[in-house]
Protein backbone atom coordinates (compact mmCIF):
# COMPACT_ATOMS: atom_id res chain seq x y z
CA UNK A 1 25.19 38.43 47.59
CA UNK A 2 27.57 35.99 46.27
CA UNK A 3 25.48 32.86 48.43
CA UNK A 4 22.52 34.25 46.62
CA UNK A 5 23.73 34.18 43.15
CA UNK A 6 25.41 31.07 44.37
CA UNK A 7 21.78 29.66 45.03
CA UNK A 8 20.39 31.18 41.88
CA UNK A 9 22.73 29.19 39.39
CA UNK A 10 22.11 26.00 41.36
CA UNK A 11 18.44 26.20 41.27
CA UNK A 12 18.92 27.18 37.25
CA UNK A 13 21.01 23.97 36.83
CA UNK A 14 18.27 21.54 39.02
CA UNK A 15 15.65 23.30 37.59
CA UNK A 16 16.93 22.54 34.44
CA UNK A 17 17.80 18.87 34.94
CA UNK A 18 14.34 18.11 36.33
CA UNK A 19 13.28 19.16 32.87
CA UNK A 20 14.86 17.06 30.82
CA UNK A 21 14.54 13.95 33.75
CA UNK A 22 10.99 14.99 33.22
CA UNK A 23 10.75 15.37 29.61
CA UNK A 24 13.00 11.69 29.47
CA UNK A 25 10.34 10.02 31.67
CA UNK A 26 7.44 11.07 29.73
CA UNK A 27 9.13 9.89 26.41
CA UNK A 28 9.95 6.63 27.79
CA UNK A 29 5.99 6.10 28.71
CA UNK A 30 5.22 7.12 25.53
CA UNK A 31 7.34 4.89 23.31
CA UNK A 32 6.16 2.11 26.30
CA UNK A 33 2.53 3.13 25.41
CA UNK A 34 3.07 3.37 21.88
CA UNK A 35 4.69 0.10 21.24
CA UNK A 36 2.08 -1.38 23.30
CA UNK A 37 -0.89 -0.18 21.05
CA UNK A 38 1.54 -0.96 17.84
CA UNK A 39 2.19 -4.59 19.22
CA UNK A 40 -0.15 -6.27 17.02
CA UNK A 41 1.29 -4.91 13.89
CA UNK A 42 5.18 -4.79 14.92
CA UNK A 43 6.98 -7.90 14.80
CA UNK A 44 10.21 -9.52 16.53
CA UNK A 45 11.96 -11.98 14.07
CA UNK A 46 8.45 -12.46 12.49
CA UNK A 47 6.72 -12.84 15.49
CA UNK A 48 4.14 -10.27 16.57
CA UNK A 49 5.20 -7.96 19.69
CA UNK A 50 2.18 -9.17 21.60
CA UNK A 51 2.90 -12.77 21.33
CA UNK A 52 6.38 -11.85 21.96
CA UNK A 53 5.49 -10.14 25.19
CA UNK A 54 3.28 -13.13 26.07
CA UNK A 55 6.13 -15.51 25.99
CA UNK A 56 8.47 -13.39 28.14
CA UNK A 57 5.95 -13.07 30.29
CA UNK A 58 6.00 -16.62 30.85
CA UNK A 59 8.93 -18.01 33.28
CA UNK A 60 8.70 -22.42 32.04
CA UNK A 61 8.46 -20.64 28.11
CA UNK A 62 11.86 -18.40 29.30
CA UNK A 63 13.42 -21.38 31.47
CA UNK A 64 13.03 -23.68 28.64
CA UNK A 65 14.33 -20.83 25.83
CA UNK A 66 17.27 -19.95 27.88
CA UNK A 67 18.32 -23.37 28.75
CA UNK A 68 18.25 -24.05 25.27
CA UNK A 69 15.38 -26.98 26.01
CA UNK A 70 13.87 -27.41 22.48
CA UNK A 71 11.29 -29.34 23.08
CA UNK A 72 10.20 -27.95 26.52
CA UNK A 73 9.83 -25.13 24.67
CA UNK A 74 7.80 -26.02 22.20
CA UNK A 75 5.68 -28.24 24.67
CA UNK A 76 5.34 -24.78 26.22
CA UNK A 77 4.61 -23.21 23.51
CA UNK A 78 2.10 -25.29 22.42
CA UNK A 79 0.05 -24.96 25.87
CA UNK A 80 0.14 -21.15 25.34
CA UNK A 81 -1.28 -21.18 22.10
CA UNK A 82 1.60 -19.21 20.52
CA UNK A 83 1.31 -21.21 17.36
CA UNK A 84 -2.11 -21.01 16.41
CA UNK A 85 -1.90 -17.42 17.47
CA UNK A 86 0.98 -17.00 14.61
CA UNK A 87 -0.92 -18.45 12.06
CA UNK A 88 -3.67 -16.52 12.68
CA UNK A 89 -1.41 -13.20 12.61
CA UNK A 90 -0.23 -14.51 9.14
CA UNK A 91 -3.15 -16.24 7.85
CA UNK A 92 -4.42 -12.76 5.53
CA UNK A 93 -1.09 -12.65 3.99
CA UNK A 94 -0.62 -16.55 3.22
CA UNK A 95 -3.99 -18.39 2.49
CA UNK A 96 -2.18 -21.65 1.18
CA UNK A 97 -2.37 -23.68 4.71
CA UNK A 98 0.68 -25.79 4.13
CA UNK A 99 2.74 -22.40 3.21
CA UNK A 100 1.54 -21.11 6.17
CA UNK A 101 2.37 -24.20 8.65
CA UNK A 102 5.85 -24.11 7.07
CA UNK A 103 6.19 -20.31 7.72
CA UNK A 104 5.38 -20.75 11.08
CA UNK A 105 8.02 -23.97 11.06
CA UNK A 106 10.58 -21.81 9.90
CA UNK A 107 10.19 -18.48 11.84
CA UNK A 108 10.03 -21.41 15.12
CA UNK A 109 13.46 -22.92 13.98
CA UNK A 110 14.86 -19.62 13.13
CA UNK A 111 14.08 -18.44 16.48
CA UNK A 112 14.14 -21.55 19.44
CA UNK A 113 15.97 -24.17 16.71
CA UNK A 114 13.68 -26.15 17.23
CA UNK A 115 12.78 -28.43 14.03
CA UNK A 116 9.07 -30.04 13.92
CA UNK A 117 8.73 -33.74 12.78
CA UNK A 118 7.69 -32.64 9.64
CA UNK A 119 10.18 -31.17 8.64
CA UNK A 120 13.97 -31.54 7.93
CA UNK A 121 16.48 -28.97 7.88
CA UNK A 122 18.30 -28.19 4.29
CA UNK A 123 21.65 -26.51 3.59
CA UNK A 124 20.56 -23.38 3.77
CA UNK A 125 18.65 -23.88 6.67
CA UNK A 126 15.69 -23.70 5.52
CA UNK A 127 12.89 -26.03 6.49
CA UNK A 128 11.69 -28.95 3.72
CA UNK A 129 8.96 -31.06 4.48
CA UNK A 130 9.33 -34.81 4.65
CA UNK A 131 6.61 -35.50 2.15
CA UNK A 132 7.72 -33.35 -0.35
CA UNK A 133 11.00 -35.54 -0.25
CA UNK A 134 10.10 -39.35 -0.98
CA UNK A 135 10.63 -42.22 2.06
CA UNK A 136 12.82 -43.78 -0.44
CA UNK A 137 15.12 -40.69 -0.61
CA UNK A 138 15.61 -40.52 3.31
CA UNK A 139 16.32 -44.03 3.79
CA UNK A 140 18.99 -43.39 0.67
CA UNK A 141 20.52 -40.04 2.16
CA UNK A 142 20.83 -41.75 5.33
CA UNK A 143 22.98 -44.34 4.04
CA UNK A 144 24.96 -42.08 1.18
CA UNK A 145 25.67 -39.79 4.15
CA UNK A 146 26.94 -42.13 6.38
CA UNK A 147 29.02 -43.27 2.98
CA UNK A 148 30.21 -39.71 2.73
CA UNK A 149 28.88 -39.24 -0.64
CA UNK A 150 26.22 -36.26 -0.07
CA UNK A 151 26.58 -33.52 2.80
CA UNK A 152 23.23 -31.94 2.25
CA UNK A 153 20.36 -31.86 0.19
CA UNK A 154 17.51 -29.06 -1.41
CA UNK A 155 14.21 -29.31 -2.17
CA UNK A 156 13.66 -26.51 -5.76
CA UNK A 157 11.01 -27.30 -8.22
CA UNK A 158 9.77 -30.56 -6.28
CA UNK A 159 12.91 -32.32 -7.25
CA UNK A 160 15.31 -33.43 -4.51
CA UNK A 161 19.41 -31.89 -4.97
CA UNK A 162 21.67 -33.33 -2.97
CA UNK A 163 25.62 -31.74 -2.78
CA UNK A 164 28.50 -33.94 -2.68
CA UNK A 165 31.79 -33.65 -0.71
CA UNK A 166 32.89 -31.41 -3.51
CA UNK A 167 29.96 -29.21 -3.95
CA UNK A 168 28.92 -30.86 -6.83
CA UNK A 169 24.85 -30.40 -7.00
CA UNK A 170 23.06 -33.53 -8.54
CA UNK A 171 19.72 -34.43 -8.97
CA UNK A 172 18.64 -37.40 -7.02
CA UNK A 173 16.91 -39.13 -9.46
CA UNK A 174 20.35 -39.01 -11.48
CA UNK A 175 22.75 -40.41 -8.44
CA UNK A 176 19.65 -42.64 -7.26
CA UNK A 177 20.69 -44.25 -10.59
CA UNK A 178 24.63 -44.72 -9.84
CA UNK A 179 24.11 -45.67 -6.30
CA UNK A 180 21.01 -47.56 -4.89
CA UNK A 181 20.22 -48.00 -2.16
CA UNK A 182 21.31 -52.09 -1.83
CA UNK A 183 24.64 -50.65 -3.39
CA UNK A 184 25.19 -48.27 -0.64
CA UNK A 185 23.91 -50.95 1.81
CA UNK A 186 26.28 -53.43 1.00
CA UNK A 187 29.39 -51.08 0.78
CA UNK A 188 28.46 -50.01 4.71
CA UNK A 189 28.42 -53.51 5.68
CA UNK A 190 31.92 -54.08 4.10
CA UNK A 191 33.18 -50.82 5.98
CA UNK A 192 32.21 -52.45 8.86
């Protein structure tokens, strides 16, 4: 009698665990089918679950992410389409084309760090694009940099900021006026 009851609690107790190992395993394909049916509309760090998916499915996309190979990756990328396919996933809520290349810039950067030649990379880290800031102001930033007058620069209202060692914001068409650009070429060649 004892073995029997014995028996009785241990079949209760399996019994009862194959429920809930059960009752686990069928929530787990759920949520799996769920999210797959929900991909289009759920999103990673901006980027749709499906295209997600897509690039962990592909080993060069997750050698070249993991390795931290920027521009294997976006090579990759751009053979798989994952761009275009971005764009098109945003392209109802942004109709302005160039707002919706630099979206795609920034959620790219964001994600892989990876910085596109149109673009430069502010102090916030957010992405500019070079023709919104004038030739003339790279070529000066370039130098004033290396001259350790500016750390960074912003883009707000089409007019280029850029911060000095101090933190001191001024417009560049203000410093452009203080320093130009044969100014700050000259005083390199003398630290020279």
């Amino acid at each position: 009698m004892v073995v029997r009851q014995h028996n009785t609690v241990r079949s209760k107790r399996l019994k009862w665990l194959s429920y809930v190992l059960g009752g686990g395993a069928i929530s787990l394909v759920l949520a799996v089918v769920g999210l797959w049916l929900a991909s289009p509309v759920l999103t990673y760090k901006g980027v749709p679950l499906n295209i997600l998916f897509k690039f962990l499915a592909d080993s060069k996309a997750r050698h070249a992410y993991f390795s931290h190979n920027k521009e294997a990756l976006h090579g990759r990328l751009q053979e798989m389409g994952v761009e275009e396919e971005i764009k098109a996933y945003y392209r109802p809520q942004i109709q302005n084309e160039q707002a919706l290349d630099r979206h795609i810039h920034q959620l790219m950067y964001d994600n892989t760090g990876y910085v596109g030649k149109a673009y430069t990379v502010d102090a916030q880290g957010l992405l500019v694009s070079r023709s919104s800031t004038p030739s003339e102001f790279q070529q000066w930033f370039a130098l004033a940099h290396k001259l350790d007058l500016v750390t960074s620069y912003k883009v707000e209202n089409n007019e280029v900021i850029v911060t000095t060692p101090k933190g001191t914001l001024i417009p560049f068409s203000v410093i452009a006026n203080l320093y130009s650009i044969s100014d700050l070429e000259k005083w390199l060649a003398l630290q020279r």
